[in-house]
C-alpha atoms as a PDB file:
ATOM      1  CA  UNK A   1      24.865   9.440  -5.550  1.00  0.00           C
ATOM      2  CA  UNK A   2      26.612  12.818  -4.657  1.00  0.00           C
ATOM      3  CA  UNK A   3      24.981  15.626  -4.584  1.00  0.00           C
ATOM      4  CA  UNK A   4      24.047  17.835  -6.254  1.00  0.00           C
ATOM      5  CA  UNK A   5      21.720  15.922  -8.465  1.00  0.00           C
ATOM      6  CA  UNK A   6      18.204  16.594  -9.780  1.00  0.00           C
ATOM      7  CA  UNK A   7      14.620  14.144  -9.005  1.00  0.00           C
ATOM      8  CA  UNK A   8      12.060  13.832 -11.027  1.00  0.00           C
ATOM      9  CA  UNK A   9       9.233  13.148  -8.523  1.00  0.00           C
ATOM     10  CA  UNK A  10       6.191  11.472 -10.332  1.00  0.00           C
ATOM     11  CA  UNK A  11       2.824  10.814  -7.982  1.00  0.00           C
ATOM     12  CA  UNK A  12       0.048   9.007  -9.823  1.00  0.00           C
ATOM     13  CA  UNK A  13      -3.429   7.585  -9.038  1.00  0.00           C
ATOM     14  CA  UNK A  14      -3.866   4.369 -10.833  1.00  0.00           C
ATOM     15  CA  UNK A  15      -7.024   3.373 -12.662  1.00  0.00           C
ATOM     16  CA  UNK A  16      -9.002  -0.116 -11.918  1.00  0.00           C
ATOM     17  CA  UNK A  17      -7.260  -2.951 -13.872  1.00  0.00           C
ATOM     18  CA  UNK A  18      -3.758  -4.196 -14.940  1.00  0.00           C
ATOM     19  CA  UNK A  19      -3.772  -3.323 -18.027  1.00  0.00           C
ATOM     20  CA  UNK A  20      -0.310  -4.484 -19.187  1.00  0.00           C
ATOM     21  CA  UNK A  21       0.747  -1.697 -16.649  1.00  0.00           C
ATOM     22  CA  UNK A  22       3.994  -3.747 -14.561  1.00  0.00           C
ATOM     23  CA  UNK A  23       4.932  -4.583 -17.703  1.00  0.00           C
ATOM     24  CA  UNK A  24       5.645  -1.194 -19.264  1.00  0.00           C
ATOM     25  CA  UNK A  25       6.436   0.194 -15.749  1.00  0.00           C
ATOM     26  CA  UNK A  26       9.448  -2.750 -15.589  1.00  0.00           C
ATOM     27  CA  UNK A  27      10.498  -1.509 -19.174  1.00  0.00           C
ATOM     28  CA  UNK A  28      10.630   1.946 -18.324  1.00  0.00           C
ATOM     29  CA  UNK A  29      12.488   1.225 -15.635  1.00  0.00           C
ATOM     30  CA  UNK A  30      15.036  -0.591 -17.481  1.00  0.00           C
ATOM     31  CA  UNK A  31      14.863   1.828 -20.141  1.00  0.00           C
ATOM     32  CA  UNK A  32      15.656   4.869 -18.163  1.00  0.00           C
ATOM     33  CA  UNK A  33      18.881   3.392 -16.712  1.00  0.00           C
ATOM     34  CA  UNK A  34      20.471   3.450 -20.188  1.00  0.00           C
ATOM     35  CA  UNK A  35      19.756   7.094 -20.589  1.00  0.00           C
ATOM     36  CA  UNK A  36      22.702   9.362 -20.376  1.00  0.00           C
ATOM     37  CA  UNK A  37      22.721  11.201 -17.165  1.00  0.00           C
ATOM     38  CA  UNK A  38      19.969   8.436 -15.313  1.00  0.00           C
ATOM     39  CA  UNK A  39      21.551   7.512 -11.343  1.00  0.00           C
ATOM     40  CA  UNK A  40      19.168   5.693 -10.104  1.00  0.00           C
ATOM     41  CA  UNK A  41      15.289   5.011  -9.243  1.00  0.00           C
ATOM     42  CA  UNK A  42      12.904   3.986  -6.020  1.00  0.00           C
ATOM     43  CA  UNK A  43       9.211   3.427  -6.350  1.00  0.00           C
ATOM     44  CA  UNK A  44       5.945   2.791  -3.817  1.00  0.00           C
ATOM     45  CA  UNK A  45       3.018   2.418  -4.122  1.00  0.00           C
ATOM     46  CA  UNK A  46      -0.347   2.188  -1.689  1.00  0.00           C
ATOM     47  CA  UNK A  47      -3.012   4.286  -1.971  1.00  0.00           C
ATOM     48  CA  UNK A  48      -1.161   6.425  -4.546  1.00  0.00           C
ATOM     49  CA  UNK A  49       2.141   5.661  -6.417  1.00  0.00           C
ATOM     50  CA  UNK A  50       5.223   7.447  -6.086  1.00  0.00           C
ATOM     51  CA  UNK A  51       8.013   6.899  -8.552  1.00  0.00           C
ATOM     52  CA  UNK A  52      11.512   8.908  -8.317  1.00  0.00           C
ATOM     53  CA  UNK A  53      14.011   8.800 -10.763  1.00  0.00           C
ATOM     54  CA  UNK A  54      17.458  10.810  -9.960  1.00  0.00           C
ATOM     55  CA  UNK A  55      19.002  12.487 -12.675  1.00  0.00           C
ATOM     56  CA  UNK A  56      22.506  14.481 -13.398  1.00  0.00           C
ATOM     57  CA  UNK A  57      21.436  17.258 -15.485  1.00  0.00           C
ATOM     58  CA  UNK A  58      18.029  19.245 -17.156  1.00  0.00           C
ATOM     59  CA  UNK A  59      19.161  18.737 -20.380  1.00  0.00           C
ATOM     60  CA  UNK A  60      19.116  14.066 -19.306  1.00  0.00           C
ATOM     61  CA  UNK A  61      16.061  14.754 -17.723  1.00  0.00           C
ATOM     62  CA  UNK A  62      14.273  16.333 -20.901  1.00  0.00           C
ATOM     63  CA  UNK A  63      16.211  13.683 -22.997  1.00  0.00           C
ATOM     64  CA  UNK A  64      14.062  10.878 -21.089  1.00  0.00           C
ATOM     65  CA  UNK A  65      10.996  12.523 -21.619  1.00  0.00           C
ATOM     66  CA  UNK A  66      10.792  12.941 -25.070  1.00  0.00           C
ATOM     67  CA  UNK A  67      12.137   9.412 -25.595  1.00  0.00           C
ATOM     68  CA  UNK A  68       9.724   7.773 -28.117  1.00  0.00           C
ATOM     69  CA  UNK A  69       9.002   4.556 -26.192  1.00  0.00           C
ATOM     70  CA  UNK A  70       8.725   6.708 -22.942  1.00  0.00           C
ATOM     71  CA  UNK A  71       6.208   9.275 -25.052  1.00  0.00           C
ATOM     72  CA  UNK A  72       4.087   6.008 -26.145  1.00  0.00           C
ATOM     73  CA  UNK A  73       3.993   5.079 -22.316  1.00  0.00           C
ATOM     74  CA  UNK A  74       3.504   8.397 -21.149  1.00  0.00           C
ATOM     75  CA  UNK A  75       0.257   8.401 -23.709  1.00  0.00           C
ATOM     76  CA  UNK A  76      -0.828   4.902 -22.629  1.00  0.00           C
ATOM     77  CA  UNK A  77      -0.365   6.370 -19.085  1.00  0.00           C
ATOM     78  CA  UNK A  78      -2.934   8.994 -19.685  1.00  0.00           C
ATOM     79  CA  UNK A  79      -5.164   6.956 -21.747  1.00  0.00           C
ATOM     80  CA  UNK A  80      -4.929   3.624 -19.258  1.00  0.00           C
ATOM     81  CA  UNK A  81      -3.298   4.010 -16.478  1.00  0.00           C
ATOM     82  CA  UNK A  82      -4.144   6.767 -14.441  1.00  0.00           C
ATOM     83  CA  UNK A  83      -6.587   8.855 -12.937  1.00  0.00           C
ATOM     84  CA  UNK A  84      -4.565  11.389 -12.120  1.00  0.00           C
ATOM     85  CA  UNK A  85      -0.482  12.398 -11.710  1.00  0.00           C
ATOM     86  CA  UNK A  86       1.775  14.908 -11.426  1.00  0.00           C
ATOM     87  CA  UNK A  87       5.501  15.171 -11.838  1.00  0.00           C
ATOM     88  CA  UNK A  88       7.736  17.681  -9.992  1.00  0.00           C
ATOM     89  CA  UNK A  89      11.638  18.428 -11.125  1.00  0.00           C
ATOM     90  CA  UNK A  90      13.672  18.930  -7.607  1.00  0.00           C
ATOM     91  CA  UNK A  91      17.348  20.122  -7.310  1.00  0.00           C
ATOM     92  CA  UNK A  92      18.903  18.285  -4.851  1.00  0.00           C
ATOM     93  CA  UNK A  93      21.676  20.395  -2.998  1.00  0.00           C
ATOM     94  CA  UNK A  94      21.608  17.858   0.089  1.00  0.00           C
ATOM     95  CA  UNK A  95      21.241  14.322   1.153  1.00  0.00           C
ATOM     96  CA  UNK A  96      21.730  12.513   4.242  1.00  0.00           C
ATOM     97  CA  UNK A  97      20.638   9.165   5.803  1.00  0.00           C
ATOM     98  CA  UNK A  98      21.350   6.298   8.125  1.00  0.00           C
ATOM     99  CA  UNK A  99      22.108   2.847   6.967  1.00  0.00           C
ATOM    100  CA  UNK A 100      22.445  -0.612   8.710  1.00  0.00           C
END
């Protein structure tokens, strides 16, 4: 990716219990890489999760969230999922790194 880009930054506390969550995270995932304007998407999680999804434009990044299969995972999210998240929208001017 060149810059500049935007990141959607979305940290998350998971609730006790599967729950058919890697299954709807996987088909987000896969989801979200068909959507106009997606470039690309890293994920960890530990003791809470952190998800980032990269993004050309505002106008792709409120595309994907009113998606109606992300909206029904975004609800089971609330209702299942999680204890607690938040998502931040970055613009990203700069980007630098060192690979093997």
């Amino acid at each position: 990716m060149q810059p500049p880009y935007y990141a959607v930054i979305f940290t998350n506390k998971r609730t006790e219990g599967e729950n058919g969550y890697a299954e709807m995270a996987q088909k987000m995932e896969d989801l979200a890489r068909k959507q106009t304007g997606f470039l690309g998407f890293e994920s960890a999680r530990d003791e809470i999760g952190i998800s980032v999804s990269y993004w050309e434009s505002l106008e792709d990044i409120l595309k994907w969230k009113t998606n109606t299969e992300h909206l029904f995972a975004q609800q089971k999210g609330k209702s299942d999922w999680y204890a607690w998240y938040k998502v931040r929208i970055c613009f990203v001017e700069r980007e630098y790194g060192f690979n093997i």
